[in-house]
N, C-alpha and C. Protein backbone atom coordinates (compact mmCIF):
# COMPACT_ATOMS: atom_id res chain seq x y z
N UNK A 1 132.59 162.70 110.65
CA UNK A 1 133.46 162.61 111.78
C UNK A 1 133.53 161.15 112.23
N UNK A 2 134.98 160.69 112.76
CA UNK A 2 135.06 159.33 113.24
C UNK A 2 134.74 159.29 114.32
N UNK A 3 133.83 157.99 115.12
CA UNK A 3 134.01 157.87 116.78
C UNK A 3 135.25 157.23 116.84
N UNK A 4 135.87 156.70 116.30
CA UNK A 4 136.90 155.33 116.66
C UNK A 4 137.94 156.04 116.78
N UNK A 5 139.22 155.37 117.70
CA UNK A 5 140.14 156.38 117.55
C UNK A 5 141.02 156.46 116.40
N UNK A 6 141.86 157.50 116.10
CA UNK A 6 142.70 157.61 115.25
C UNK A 6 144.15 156.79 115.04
N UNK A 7 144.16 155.87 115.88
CA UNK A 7 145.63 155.13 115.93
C UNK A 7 145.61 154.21 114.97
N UNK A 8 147.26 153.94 114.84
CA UNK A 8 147.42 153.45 113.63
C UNK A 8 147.06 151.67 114.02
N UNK A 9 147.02 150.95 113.14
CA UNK A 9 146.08 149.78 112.70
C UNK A 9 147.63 148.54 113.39
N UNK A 10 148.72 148.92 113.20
CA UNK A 10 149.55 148.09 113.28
C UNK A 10 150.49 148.41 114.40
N UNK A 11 149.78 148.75 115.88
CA UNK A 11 150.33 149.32 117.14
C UNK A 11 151.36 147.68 117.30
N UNK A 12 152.20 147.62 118.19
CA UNK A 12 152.59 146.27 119.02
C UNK A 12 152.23 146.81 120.04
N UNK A 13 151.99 145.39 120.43
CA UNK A 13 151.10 144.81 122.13
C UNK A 13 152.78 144.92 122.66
N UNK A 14 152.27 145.97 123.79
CA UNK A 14 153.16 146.39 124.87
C UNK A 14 152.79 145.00 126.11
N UNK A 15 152.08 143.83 126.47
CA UNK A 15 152.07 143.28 127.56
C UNK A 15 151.60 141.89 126.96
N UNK A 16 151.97 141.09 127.49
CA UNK A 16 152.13 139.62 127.46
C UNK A 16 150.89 139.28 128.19
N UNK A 17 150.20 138.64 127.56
CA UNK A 17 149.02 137.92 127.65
C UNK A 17 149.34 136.09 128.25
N UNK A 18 149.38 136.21 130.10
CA UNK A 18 149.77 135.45 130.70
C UNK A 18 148.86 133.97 131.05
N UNK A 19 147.29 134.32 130.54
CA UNK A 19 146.94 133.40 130.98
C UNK A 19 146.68 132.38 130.05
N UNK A 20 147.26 131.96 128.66
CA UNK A 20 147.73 130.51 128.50
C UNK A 20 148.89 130.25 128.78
N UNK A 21 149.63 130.86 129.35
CA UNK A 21 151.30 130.38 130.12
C UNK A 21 150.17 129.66 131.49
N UNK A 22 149.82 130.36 132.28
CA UNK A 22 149.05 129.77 133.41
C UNK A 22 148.91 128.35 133.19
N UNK A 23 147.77 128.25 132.43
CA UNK A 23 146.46 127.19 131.89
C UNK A 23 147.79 126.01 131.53
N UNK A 24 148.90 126.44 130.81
CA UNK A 24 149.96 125.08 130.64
C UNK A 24 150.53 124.52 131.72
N UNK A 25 150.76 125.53 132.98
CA UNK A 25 151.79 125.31 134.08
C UNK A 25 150.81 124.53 134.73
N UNK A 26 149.30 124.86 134.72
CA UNK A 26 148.63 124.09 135.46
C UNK A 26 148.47 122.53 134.88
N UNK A 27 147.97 122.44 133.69
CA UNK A 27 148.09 121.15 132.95
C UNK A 27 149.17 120.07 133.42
N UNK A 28 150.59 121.00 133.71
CA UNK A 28 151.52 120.30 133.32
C UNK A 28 152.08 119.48 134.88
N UNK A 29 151.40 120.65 135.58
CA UNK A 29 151.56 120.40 137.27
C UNK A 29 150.54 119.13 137.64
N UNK A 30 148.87 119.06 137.04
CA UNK A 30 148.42 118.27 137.14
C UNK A 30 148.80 116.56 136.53
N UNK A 31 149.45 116.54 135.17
CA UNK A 31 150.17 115.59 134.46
C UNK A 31 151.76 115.03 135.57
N UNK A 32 152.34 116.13 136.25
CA UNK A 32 153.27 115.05 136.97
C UNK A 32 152.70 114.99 138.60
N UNK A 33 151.33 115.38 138.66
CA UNK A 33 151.22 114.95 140.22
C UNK A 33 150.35 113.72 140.30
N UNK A 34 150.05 113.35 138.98
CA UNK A 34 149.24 111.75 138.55
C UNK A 34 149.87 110.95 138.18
N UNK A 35 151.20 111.03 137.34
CA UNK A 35 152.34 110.06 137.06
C UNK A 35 153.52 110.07 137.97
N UNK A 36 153.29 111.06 139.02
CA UNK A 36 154.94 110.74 140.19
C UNK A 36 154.56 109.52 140.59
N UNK A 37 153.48 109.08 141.55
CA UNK A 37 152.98 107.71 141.72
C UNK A 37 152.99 106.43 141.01
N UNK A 38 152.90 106.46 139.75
CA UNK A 38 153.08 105.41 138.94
C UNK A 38 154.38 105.34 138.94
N UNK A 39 155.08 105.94 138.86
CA UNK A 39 156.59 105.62 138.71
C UNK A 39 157.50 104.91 139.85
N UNK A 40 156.82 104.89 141.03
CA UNK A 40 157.39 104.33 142.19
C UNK A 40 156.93 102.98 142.13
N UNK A 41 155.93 102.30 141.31
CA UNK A 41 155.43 100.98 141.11
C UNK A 41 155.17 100.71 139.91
N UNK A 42 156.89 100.27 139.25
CA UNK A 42 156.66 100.70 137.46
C UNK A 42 156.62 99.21 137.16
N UNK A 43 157.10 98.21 138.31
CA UNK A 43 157.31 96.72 137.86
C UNK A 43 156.48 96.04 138.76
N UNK A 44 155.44 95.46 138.09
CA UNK A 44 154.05 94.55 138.75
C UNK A 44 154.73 93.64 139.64
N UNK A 45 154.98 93.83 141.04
CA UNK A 45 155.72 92.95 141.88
C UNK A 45 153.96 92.76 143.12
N UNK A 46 154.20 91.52 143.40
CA UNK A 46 153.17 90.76 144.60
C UNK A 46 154.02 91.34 145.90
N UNK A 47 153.74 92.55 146.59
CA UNK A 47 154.72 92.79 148.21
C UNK A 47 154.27 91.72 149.05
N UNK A 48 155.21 91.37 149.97
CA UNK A 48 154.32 91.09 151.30
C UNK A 48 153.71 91.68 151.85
N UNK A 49 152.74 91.03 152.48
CA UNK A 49 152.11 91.94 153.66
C UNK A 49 152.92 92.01 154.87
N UNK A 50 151.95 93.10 155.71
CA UNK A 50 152.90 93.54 156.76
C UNK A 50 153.55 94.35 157.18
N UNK A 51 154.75 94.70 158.07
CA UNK A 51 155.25 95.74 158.21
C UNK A 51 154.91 97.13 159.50
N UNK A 52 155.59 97.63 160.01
CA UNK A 52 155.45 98.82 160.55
C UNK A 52 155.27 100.00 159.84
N UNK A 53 154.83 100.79 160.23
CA UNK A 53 154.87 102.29 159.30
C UNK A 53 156.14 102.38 159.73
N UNK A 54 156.76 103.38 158.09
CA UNK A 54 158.03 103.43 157.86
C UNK A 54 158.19 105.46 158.07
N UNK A 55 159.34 105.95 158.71
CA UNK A 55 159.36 107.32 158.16
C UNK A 55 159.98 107.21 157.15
N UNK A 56 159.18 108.39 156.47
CA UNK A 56 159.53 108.47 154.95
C UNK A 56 160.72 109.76 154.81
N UNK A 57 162.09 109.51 154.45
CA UNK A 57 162.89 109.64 153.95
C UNK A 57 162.57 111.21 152.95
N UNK A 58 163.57 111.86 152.30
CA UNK A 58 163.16 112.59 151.22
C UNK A 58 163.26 112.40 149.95
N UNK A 59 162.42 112.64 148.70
CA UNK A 59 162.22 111.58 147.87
C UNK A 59 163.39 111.77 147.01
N UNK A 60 164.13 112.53 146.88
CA UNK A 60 165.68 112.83 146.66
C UNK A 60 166.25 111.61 146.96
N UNK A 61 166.54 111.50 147.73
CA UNK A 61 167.08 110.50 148.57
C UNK A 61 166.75 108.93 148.63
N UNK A 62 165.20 108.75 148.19
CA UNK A 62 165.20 107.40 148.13
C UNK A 62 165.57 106.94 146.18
N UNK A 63 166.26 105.26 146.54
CA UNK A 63 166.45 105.00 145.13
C UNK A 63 165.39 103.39 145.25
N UNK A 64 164.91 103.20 144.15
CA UNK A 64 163.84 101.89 144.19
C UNK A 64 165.40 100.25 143.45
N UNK A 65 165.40 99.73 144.58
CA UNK A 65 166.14 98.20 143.78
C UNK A 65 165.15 97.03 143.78
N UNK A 66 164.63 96.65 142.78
CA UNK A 66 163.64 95.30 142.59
C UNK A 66 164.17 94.54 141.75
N UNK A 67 163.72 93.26 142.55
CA UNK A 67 163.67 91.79 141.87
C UNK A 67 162.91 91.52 141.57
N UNK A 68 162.06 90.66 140.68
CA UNK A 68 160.98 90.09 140.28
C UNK A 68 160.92 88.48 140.67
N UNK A 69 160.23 87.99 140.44
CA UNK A 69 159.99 86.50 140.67
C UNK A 69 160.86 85.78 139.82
N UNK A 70 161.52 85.74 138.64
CA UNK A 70 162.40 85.03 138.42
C UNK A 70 163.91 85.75 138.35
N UNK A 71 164.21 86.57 139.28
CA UNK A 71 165.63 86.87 139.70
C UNK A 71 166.24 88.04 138.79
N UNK A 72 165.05 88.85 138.46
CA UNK A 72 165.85 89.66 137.33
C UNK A 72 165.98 91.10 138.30
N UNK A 73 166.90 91.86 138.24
CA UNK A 73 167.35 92.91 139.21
C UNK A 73 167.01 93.83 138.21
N UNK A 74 166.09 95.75 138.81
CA UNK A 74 165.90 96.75 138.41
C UNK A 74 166.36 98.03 139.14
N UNK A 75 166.87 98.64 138.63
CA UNK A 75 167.31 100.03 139.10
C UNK A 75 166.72 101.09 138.86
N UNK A 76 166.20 101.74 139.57
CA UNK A 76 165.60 102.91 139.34
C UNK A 76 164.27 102.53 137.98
N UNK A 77 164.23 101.65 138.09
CA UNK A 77 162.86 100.87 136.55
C UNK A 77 163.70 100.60 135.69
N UNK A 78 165.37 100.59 135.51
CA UNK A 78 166.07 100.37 134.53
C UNK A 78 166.83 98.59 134.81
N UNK A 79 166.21 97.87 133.76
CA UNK A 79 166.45 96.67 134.11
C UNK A 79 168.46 96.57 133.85
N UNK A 80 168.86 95.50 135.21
CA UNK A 80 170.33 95.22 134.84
C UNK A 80 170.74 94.14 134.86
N UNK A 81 171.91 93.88 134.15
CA UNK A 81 171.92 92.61 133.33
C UNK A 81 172.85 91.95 134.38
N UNK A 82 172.88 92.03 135.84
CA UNK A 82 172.69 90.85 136.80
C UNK A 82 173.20 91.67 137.85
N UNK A 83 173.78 90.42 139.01
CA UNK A 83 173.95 91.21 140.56
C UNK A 83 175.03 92.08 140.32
N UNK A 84 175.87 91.84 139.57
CA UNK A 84 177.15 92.95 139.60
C UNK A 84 177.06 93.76 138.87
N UNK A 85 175.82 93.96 137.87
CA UNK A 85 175.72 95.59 137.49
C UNK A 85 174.65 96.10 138.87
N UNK A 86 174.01 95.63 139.33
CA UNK A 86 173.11 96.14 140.32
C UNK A 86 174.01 96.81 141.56
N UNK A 87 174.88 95.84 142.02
CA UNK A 87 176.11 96.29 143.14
C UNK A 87 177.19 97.35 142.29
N UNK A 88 176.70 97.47 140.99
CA UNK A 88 177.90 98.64 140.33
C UNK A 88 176.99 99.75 140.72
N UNK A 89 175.56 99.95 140.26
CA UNK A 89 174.69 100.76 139.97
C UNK A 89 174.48 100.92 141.58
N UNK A 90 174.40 100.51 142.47
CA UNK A 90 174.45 100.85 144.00
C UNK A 90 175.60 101.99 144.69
N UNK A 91 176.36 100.99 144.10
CA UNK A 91 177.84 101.86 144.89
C UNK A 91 178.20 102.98 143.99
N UNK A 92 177.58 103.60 142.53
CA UNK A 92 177.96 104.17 141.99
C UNK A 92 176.57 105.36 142.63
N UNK A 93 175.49 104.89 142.85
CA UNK A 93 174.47 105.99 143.51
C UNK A 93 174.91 106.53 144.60
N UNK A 94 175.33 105.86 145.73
CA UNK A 94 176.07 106.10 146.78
C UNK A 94 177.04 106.56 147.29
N UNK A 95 178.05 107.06 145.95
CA UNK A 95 179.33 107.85 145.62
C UNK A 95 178.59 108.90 145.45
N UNK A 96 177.55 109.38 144.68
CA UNK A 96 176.95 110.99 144.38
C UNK A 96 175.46 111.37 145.60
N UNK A 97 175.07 110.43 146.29
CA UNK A 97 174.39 110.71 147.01
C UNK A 97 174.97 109.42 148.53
N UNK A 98 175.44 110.43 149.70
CA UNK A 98 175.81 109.38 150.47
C UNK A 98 174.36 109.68 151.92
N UNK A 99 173.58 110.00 151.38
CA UNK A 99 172.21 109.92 152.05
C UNK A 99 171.10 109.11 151.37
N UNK A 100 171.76 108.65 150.74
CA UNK A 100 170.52 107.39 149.74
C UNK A 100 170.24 106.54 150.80
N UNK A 101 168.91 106.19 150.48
CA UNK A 101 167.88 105.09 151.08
C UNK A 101 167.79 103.82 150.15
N UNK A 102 168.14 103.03 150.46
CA UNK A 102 167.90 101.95 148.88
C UNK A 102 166.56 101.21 149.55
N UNK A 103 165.13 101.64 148.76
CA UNK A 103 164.04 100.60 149.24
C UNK A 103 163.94 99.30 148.02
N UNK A 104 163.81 98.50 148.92
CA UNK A 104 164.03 97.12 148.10
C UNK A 104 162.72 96.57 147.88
N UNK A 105 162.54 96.51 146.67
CA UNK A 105 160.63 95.98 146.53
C UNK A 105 161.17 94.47 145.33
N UNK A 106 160.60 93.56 146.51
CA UNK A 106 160.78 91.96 145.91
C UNK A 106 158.95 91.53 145.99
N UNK A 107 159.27 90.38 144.98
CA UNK A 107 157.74 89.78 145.15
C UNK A 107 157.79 88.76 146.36
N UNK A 108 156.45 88.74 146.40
CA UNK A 108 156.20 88.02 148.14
C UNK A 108 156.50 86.25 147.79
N UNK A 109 156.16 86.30 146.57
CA UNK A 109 156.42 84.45 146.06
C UNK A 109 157.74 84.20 145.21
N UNK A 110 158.79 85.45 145.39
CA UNK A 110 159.88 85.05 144.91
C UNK A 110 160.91 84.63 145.97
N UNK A 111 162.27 83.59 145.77
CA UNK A 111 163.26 83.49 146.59
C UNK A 111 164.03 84.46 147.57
N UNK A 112 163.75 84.27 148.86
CA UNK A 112 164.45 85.58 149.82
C UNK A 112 166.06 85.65 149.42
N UNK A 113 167.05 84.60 148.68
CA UNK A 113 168.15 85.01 148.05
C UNK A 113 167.97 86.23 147.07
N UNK A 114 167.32 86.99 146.52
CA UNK A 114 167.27 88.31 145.80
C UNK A 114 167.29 88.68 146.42
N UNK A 115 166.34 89.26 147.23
CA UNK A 115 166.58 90.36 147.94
C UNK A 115 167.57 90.40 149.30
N UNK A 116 167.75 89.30 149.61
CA UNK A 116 169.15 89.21 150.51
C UNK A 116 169.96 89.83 149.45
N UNK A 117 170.38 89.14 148.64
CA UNK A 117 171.44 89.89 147.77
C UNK A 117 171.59 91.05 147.94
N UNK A 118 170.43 91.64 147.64
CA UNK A 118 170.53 93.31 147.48
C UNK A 118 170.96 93.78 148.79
N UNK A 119 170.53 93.07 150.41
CA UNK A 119 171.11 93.57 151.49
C UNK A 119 172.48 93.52 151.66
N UNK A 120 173.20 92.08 150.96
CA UNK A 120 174.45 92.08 151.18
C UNK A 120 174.91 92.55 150.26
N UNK A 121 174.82 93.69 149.22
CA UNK A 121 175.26 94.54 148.45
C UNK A 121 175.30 95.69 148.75
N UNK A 122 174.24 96.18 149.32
CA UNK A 122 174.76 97.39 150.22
C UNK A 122 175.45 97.25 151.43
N UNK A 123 175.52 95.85 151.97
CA UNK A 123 176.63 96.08 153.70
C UNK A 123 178.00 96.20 153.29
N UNK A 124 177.76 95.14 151.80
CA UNK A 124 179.52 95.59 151.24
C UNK A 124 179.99 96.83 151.13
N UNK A 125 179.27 97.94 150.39
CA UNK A 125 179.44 99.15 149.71
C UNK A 125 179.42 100.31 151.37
N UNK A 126 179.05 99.55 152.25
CA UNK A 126 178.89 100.46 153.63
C UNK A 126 177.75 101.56 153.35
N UNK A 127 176.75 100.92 152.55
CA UNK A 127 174.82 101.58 152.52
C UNK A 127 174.59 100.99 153.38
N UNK A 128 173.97 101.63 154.62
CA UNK A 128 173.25 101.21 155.34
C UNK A 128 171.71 101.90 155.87
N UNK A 129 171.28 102.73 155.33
CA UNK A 129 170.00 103.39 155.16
C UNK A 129 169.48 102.03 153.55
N UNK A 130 168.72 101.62 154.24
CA UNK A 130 167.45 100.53 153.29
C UNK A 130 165.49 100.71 153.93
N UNK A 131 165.48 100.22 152.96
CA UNK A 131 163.91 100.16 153.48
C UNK A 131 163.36 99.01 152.72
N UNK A 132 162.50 97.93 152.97
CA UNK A 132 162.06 97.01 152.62
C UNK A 132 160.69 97.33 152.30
N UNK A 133 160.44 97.08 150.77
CA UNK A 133 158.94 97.46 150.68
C UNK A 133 158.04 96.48 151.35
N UNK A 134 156.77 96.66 151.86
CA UNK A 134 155.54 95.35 152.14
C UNK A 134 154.38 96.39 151.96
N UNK A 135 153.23 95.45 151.92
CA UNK A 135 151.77 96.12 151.61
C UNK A 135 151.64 96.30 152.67
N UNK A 136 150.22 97.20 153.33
CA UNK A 136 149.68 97.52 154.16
C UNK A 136 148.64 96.89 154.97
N UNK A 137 148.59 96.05 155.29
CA UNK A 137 147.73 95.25 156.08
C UNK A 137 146.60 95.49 156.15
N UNK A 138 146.26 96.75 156.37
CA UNK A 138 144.89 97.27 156.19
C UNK A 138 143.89 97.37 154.91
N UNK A 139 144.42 96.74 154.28
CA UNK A 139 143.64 96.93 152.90
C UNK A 139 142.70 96.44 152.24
């Protein structure tokens, strides 16, 4: 006599075995809540110090414009090949989002003509939500 049961050897699995779906969602949740941060400081810029605390905006809504120390303009971390693709790439963000924040992160030892630029590129385009990056004083 058998103890085992009598069923056949080649049943299909009636239920989905959920917990390596889990174990990935978690991985994958931990992998972009350690690289969202890096991405907001993708170009080694010197800030100033200083500043007021800023309210923070929704991150939808904010777009990053940087200069570097020798005058080169970035969009969103995508470098552009001068002020009038940057004022294209502005007014073209600002046509699909008219709640954009443009924060402007310049180095502290580069020429205040960059980042003026970038202010008088958005007063043209009628952006007027900006934010000026600086370090935190406290640090």
């Amino acid at each position: 006599m058998r103890r085992f049961s009598q069923r056949n050897q080649l049943v299909t699995l009636n239920e989905i075995n959920v917990t390596p779906l889990l174990d990935l969602a978690f991985v994958l949740l931990i992998i972009f809540i350690i690289t969202t941060p890096l991405l907001d400081n993708s170009i080694p810029l010197t800030l100033p110090a200083g500043g007021a605390r800023r309210q923070n905006p929704e991150a939808k809504d904010v777009v990053l414009a940087e200069v570097n120390v020798a005058g080169v303009y970035f969009f969103r971390g995508r470098r552009m090949d001068g002020p009038a693709a940057m004022e294209k790439a502005l007014r073209d963000e600002y046509l699909r989002n008219p709640n954009m924040v443009v924060r402007i992160r310049a180095d502290a030892d580069g020429k205040f003509r960059h980042p003026a630029g970038i202010l008088e590129m958005c007063r043209k385009n009628g952006i007027t939500r900006f934010d000026i990056a600086t370090e935190s004083e406290h640090r």
